[in-house]
Protein backbone atom coordinates (compact mmCIF):
# COMPACT_ATOMS: atom_id res chain seq x y z
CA UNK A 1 117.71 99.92 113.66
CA UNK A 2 117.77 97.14 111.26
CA UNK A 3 116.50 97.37 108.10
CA UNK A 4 115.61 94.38 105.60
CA UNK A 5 112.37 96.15 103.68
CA UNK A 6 112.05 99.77 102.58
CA UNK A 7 108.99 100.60 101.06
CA UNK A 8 108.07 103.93 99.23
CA UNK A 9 104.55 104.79 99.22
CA UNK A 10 102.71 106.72 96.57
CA UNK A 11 100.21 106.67 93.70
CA UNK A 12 100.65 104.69 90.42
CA UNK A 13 98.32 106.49 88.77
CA UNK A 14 99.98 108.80 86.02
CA UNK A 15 98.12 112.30 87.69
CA UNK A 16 100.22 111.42 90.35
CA UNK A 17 103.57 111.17 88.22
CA UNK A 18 106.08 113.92 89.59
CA UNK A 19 103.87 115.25 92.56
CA UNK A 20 104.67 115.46 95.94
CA UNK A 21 101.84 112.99 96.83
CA UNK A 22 104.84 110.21 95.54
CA UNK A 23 108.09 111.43 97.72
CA UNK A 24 108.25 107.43 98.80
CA UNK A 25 108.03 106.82 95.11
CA UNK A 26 111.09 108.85 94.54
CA UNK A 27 112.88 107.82 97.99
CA UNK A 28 112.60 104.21 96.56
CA UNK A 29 114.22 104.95 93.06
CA UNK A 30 116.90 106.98 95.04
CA UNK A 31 118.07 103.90 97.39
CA UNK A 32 117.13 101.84 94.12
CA UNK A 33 120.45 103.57 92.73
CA UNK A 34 122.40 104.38 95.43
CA UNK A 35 122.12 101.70 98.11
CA UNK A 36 124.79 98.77 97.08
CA UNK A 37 122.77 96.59 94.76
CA UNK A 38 122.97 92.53 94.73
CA UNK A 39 120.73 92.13 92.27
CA UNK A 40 118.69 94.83 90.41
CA UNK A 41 116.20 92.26 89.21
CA UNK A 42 114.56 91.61 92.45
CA UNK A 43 115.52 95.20 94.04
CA UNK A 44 117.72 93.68 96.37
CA UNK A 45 120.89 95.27 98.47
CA UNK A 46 123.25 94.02 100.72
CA UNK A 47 122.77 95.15 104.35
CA UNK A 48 125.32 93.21 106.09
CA UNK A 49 124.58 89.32 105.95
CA UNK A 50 120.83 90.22 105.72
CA UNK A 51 119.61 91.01 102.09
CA UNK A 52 117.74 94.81 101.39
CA UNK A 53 114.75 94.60 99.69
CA UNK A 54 113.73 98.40 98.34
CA UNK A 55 109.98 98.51 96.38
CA UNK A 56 107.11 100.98 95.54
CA UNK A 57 103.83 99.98 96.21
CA UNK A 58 101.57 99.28 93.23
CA UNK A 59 98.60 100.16 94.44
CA UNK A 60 96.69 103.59 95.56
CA UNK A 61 97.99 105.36 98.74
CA UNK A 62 94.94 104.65 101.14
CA UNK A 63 95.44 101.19 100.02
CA UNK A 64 98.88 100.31 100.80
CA UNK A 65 98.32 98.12 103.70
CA UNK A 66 97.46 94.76 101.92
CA UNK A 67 100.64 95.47 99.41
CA UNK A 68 103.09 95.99 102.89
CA UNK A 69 101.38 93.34 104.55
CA UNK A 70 102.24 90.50 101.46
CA UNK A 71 105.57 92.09 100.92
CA UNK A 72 106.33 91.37 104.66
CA UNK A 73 105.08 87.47 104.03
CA UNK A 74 107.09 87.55 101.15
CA UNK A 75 110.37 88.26 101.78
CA UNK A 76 109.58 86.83 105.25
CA UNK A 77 110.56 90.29 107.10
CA UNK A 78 109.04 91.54 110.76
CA UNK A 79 107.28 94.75 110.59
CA UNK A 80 110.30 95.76 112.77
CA UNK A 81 113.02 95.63 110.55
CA UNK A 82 110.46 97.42 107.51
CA UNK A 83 110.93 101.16 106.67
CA UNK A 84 107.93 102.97 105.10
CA UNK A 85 108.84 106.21 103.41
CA UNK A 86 106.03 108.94 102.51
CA UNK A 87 105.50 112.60 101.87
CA UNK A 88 104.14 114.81 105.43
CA UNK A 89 102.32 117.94 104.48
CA UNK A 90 102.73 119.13 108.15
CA UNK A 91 107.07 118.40 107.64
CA UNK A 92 108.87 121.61 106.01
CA UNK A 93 110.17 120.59 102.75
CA UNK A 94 114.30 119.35 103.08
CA UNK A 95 113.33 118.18 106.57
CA UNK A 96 112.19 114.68 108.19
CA UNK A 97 111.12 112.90 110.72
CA UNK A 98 111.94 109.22 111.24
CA UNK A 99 109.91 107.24 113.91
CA UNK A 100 109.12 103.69 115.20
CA UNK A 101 105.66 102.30 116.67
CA UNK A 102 103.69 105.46 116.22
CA UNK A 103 99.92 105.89 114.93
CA UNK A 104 99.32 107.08 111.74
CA UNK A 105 98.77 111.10 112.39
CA UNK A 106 96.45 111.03 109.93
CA UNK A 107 98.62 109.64 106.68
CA UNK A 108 96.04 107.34 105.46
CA UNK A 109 98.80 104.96 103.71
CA UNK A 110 100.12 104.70 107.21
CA UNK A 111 97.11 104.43 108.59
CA UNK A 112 96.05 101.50 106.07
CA UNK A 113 99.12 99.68 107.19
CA UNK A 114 98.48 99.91 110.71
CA UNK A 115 95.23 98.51 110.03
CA UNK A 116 96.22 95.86 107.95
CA UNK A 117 99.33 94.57 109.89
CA UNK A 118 97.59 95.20 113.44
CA UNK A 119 100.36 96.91 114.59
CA UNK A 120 102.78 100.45 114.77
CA UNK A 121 105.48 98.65 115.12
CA UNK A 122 107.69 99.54 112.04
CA UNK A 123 110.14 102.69 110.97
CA UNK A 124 108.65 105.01 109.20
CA UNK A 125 110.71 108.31 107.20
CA UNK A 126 108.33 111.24 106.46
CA UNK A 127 109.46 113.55 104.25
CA UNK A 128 108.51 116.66 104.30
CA UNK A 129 107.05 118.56 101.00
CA UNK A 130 105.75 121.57 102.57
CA UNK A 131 107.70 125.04 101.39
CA UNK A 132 108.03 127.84 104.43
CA UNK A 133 105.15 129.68 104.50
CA UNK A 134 103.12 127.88 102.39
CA UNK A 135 99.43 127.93 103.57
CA UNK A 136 98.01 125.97 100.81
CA UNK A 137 95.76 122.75 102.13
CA UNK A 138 97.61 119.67 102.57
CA UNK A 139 95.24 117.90 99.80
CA UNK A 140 95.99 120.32 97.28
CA UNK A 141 99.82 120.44 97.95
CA UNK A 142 100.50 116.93 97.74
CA UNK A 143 98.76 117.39 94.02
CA UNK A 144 101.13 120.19 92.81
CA UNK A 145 104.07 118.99 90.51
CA UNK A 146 107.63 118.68 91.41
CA UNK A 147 110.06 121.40 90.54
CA UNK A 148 113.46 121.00 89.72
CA UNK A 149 114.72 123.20 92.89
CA UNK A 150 112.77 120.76 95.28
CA UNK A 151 113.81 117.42 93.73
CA UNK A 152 117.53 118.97 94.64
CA UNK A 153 116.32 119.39 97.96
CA UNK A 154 114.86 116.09 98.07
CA UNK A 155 117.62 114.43 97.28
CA UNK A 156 119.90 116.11 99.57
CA UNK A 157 117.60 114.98 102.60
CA UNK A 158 117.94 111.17 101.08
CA UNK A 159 121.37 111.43 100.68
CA UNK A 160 121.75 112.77 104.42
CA UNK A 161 119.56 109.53 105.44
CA UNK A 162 121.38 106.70 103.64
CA UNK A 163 124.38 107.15 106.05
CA UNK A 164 122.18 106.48 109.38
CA UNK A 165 123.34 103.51 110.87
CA UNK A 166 121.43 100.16 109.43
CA UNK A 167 120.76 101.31 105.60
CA UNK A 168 124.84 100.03 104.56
C-alpha cells in the first residue's frame, strides 16, 4: 500500500459542520496535523521520495466523483495509490474497515467515484459512526452532531491508522 492522495469526503455545507456525515472531513484535518508536513500551503507530506497530498472535497457528498477524479489529474496520482476516507453507518463507531477495489455498498460518495473514475480500484478507510445498539436510520445518524466523547474515539481510531505501513 502506497499512498500519494488521501481524500476526506463530506459536506461543505455548514448543517453538515460537526456531524458524523463529515468523519473524512475530520480524518483529513487529523493527517493535516499529524502526518509530517512539507508544505502546509498545498497540504502536502512527505511519504518517502513520493510527496502526500491530504484534501477535503469541496463539493456535496453524492458529488465527489468529479472533485477525486481532477484531484487525481492534478497531482498526476493512479487511483491506486489514492485513499478515500468516509463515515459507514453499518461500521460500529471506534472501528474501521480499510479496503481496495470494492463497489460502493451503497456510500453514494463512493459510489460517485466509482462512476466517475470507471473503476474500484483505490483504498478506501470507512469509519465507523454508529454507537452499539443504536437502531436509529443510517440517514438520520449521519445528521446528528458530534459529541465530545466520540471525537475522542475518533481520533483514537486515526491515530491507530497513521502507523499502517505506507502513510510515513
Amino acid at each position: 500500500m502506497t499512498i500519494e492522495l488521501i481524500i476526506g469526503l463530506g459536506n461543505p455545507s455548514r448543517e453538515y459542520q460537526n456531524t458524523y456525515h463529515n468523519f473524512g472531513y475530520l480524518a483529513a484535518d487529523f493527517f493535516n496535523k499529524n502526518l509530517k508536513t512539507r508544505d502546509p500551503e498545498k497540504r502536502r507530506g512527505s511519504l518517502g521520495d513520493s510527496p502526500l497530498y491530504k484534501l477535503k472535497t469541496d463539493v456535496p457528498m453524492n458529488q465527489s466523483g468529479l472533485f477525486v477524479k481532477k484531484a487525481l489529474q492534478k497531482y498526476q496520482v493512479k487511483s491506486e495509490n489514492m485513499l478515500i476516507i468516509h463515515d459507514d453507518s453499518d461500521i460500529e463507531l471506534g472501528k474501521y474497515k480499510l479496503s481496495f477495489g470494492r463497489g460502493s455498498a451503497g456510500h453514494k460518495g463512493a459510489q460517485s467515484i466509482i462512476g466517475q473514475l470507471k473503476t474500484k480500484n483505490f483504498w478506501r478507510l470507512r469509519l465507523g459512526i454508529r454507537p452499539k445498539r443504536n437502531k436509529m436510520k443510517a440517514g438520520d445518524l449521519v445528521l446528528k452532531k458530534i459529541t465530545p466523547a466520540h471525537r475522542k474515539i475518533i481520533a483514537s481510531v486515526l491515530k491507530s491508522f497513521e502507523k499502517r505501513p505506507g502513510l510515513h
